[in-house]
N, C-alpha and C. Protein backbone atom coordinates (compact mmCIF):
# COMPACT_ATOMS: atom_id res chain seq x y z
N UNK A 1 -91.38 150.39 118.35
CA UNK A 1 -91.66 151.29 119.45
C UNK A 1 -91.37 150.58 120.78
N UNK A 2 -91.02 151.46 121.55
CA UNK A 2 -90.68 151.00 122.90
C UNK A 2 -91.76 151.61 123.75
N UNK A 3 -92.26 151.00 124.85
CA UNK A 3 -93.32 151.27 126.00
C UNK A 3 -92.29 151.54 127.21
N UNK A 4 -92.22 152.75 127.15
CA UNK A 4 -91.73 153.69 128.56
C UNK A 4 -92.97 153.34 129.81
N UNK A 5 -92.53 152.75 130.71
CA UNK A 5 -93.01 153.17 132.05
C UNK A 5 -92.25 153.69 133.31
N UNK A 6 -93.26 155.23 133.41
CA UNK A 6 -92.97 155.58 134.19
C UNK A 6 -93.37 155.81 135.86
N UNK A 7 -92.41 155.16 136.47
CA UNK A 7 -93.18 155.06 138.02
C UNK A 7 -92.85 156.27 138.77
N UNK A 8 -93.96 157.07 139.31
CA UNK A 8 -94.70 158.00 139.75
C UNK A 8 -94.51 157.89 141.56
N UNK A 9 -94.58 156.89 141.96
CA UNK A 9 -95.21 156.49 143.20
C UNK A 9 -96.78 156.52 143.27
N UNK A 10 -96.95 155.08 144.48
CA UNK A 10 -98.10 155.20 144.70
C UNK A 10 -98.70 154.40 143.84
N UNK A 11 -99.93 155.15 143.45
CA UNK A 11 -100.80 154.25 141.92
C UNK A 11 -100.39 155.18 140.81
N UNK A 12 -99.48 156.27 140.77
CA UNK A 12 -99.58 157.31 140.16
C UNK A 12 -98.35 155.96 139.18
N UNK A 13 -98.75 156.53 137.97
CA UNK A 13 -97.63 155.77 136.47
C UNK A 13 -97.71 156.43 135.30
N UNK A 14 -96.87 156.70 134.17
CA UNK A 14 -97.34 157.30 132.89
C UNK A 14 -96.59 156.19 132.19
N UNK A 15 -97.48 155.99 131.03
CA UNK A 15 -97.17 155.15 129.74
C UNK A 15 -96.64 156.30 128.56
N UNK A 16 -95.34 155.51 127.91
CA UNK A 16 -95.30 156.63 126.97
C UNK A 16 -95.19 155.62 125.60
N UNK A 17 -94.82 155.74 124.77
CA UNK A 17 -94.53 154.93 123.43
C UNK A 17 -93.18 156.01 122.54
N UNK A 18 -91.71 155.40 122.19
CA UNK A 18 -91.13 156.18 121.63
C UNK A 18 -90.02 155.05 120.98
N UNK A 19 -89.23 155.51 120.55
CA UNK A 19 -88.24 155.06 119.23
C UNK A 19 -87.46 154.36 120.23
N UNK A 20 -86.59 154.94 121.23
CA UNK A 20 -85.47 154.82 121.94
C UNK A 20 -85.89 155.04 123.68
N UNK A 21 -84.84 154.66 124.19
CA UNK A 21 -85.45 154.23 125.82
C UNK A 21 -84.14 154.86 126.59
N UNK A 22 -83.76 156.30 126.55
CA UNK A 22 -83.28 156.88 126.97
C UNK A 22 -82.41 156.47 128.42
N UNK A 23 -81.18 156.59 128.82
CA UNK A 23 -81.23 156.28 130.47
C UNK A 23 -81.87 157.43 131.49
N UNK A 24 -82.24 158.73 130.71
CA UNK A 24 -82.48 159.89 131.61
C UNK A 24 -83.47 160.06 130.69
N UNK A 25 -84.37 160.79 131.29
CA UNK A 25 -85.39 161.72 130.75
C UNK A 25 -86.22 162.13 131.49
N UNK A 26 -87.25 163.86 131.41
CA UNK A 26 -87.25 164.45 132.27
C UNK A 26 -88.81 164.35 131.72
N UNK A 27 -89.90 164.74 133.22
CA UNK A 27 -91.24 164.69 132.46
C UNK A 27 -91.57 165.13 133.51
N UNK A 28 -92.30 166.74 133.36
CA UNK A 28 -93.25 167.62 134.22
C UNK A 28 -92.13 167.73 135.54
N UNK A 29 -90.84 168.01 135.24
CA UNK A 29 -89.46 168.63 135.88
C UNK A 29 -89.12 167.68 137.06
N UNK A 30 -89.65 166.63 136.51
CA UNK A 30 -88.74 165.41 137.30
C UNK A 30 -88.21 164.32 135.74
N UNK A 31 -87.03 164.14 136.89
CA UNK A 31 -85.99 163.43 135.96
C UNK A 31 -85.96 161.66 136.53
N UNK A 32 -86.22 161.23 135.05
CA UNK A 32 -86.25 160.02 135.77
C UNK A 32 -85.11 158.83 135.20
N UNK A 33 -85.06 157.82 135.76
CA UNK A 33 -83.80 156.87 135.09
C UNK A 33 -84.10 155.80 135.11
N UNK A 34 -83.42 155.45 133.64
CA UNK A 34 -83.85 154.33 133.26
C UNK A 34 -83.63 152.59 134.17
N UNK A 35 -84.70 151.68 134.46
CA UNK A 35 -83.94 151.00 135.56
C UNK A 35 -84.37 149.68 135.47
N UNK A 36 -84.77 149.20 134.20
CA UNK A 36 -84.97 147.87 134.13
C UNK A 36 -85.57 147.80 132.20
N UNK A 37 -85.02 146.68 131.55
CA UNK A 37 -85.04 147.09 129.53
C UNK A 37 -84.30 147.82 129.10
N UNK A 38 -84.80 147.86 127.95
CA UNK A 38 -86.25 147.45 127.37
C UNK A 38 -85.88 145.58 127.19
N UNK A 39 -86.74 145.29 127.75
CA UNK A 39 -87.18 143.90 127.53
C UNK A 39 -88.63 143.48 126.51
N UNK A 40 -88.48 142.68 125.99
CA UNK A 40 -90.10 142.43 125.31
C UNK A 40 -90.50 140.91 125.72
N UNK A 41 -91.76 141.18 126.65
CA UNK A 41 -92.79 140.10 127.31
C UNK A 41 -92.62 139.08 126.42
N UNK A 42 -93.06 137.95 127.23
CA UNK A 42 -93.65 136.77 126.48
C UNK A 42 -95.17 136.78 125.68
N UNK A 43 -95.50 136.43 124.73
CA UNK A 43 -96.44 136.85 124.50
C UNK A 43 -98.11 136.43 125.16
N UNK A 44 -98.74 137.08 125.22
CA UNK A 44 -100.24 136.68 126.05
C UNK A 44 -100.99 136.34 124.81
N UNK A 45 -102.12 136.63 124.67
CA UNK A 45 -103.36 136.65 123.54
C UNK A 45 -102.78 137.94 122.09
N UNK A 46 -101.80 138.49 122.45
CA UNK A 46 -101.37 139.28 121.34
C UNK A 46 -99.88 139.42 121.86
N UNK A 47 -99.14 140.29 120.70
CA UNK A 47 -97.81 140.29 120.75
C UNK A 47 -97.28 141.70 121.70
N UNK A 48 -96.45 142.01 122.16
CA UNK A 48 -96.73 143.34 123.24
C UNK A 48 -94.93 143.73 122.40
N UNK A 49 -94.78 145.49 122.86
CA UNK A 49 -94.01 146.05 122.76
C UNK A 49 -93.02 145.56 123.37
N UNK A 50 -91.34 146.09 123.26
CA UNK A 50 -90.44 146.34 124.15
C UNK A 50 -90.78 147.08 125.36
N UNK A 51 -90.54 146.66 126.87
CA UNK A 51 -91.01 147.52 128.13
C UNK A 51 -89.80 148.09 128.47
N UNK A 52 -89.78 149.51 128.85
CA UNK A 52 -88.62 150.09 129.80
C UNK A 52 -89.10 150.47 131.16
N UNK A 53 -88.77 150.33 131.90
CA UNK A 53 -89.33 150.65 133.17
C UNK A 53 -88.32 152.00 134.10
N UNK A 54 -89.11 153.24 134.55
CA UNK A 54 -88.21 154.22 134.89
C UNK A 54 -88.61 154.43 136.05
N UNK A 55 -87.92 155.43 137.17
CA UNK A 55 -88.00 155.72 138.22
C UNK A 55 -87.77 156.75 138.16
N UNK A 56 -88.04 157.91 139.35
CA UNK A 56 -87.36 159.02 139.50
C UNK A 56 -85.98 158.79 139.76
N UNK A 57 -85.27 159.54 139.45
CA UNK A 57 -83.55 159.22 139.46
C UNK A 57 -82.77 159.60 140.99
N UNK A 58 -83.69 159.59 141.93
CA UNK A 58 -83.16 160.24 143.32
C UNK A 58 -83.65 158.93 144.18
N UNK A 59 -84.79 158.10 143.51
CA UNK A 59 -84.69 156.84 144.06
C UNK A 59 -83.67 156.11 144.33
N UNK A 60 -82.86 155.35 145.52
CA UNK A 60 -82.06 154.47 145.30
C UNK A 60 -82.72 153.01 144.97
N UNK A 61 -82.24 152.02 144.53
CA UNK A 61 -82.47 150.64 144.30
C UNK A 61 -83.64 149.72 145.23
N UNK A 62 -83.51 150.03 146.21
CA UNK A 62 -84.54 149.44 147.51
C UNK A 62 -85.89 150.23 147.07
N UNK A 63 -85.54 151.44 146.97
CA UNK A 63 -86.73 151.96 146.94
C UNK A 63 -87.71 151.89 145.44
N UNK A 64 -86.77 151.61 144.28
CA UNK A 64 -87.03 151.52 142.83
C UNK A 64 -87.95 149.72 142.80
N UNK A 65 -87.27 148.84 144.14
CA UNK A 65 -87.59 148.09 144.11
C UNK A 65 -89.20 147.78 144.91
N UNK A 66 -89.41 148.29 145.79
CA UNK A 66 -90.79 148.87 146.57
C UNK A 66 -91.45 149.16 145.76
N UNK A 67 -91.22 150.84 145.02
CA UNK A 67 -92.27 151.01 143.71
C UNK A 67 -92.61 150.07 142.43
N UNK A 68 -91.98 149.24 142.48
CA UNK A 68 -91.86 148.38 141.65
C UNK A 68 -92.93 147.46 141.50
N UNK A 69 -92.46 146.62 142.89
CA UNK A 69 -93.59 145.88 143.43
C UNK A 69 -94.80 145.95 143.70
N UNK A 70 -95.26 147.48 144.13
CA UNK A 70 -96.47 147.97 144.32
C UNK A 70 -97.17 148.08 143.13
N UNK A 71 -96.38 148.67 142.20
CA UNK A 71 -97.30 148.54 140.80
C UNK A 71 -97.35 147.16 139.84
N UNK A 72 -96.90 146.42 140.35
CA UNK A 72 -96.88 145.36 139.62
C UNK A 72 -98.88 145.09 139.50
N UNK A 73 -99.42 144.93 140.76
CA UNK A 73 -101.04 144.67 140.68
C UNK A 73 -101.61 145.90 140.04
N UNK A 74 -101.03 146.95 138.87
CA UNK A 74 -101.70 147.62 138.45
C UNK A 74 -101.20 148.21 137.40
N UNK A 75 -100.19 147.79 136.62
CA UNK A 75 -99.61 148.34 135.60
C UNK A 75 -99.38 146.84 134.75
N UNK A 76 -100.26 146.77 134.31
CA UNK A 76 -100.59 145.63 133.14
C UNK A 76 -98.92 144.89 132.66
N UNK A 77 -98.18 145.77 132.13
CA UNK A 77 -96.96 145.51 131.61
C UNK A 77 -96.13 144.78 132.60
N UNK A 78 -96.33 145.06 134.21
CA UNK A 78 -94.70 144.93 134.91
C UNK A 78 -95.34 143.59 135.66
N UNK A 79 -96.52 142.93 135.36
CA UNK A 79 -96.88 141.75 135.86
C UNK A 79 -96.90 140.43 134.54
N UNK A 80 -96.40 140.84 133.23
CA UNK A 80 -96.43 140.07 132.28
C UNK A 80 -95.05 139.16 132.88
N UNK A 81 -94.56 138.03 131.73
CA UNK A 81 -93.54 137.05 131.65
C UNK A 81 -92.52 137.76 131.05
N UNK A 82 -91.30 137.78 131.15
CA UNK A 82 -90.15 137.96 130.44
C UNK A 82 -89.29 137.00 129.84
């Protein structure tokens, strides 16, 4: 399984769990793209999934990179080791 994250803006994020890590996919009629993985962490105290990390797809790069950063202090996954 792969761990979809999806960045929302803000504090807003959804976790998903699925087979494949799509470059597009659409959730509650936003479309988002795929923009960093799937990579799989180094391991901590247990072994962790493959991470994909998504954006809305109207984000450009600067801005994928802002949301990024902001959730890093709150999305468990995007502050691990690679």
């Amino acid at each position: 399984m792969i761990r979809l994250i999806l960045l929302q803006g803000g504090n807003r994020h959804r976790v998903e769990l699925r087979e494949e890590a799509p470059d597009l996919l659409d959730h509650d009629g936003v479309t988002y793209s795929l923009r960093a993985g799937p990579r799989t962490p180094q391991p901590t105290d247990h072994a962790w999934e493959p991470v994909a990390v998504y954006a809305p797809e109207e984000y450009n790069e600067e801005e994928f990179q802002d949301m990024y950063a902001s959730a890093r202090s709150h999305v468990e996954e995007l502050a691990l080791k690679y």
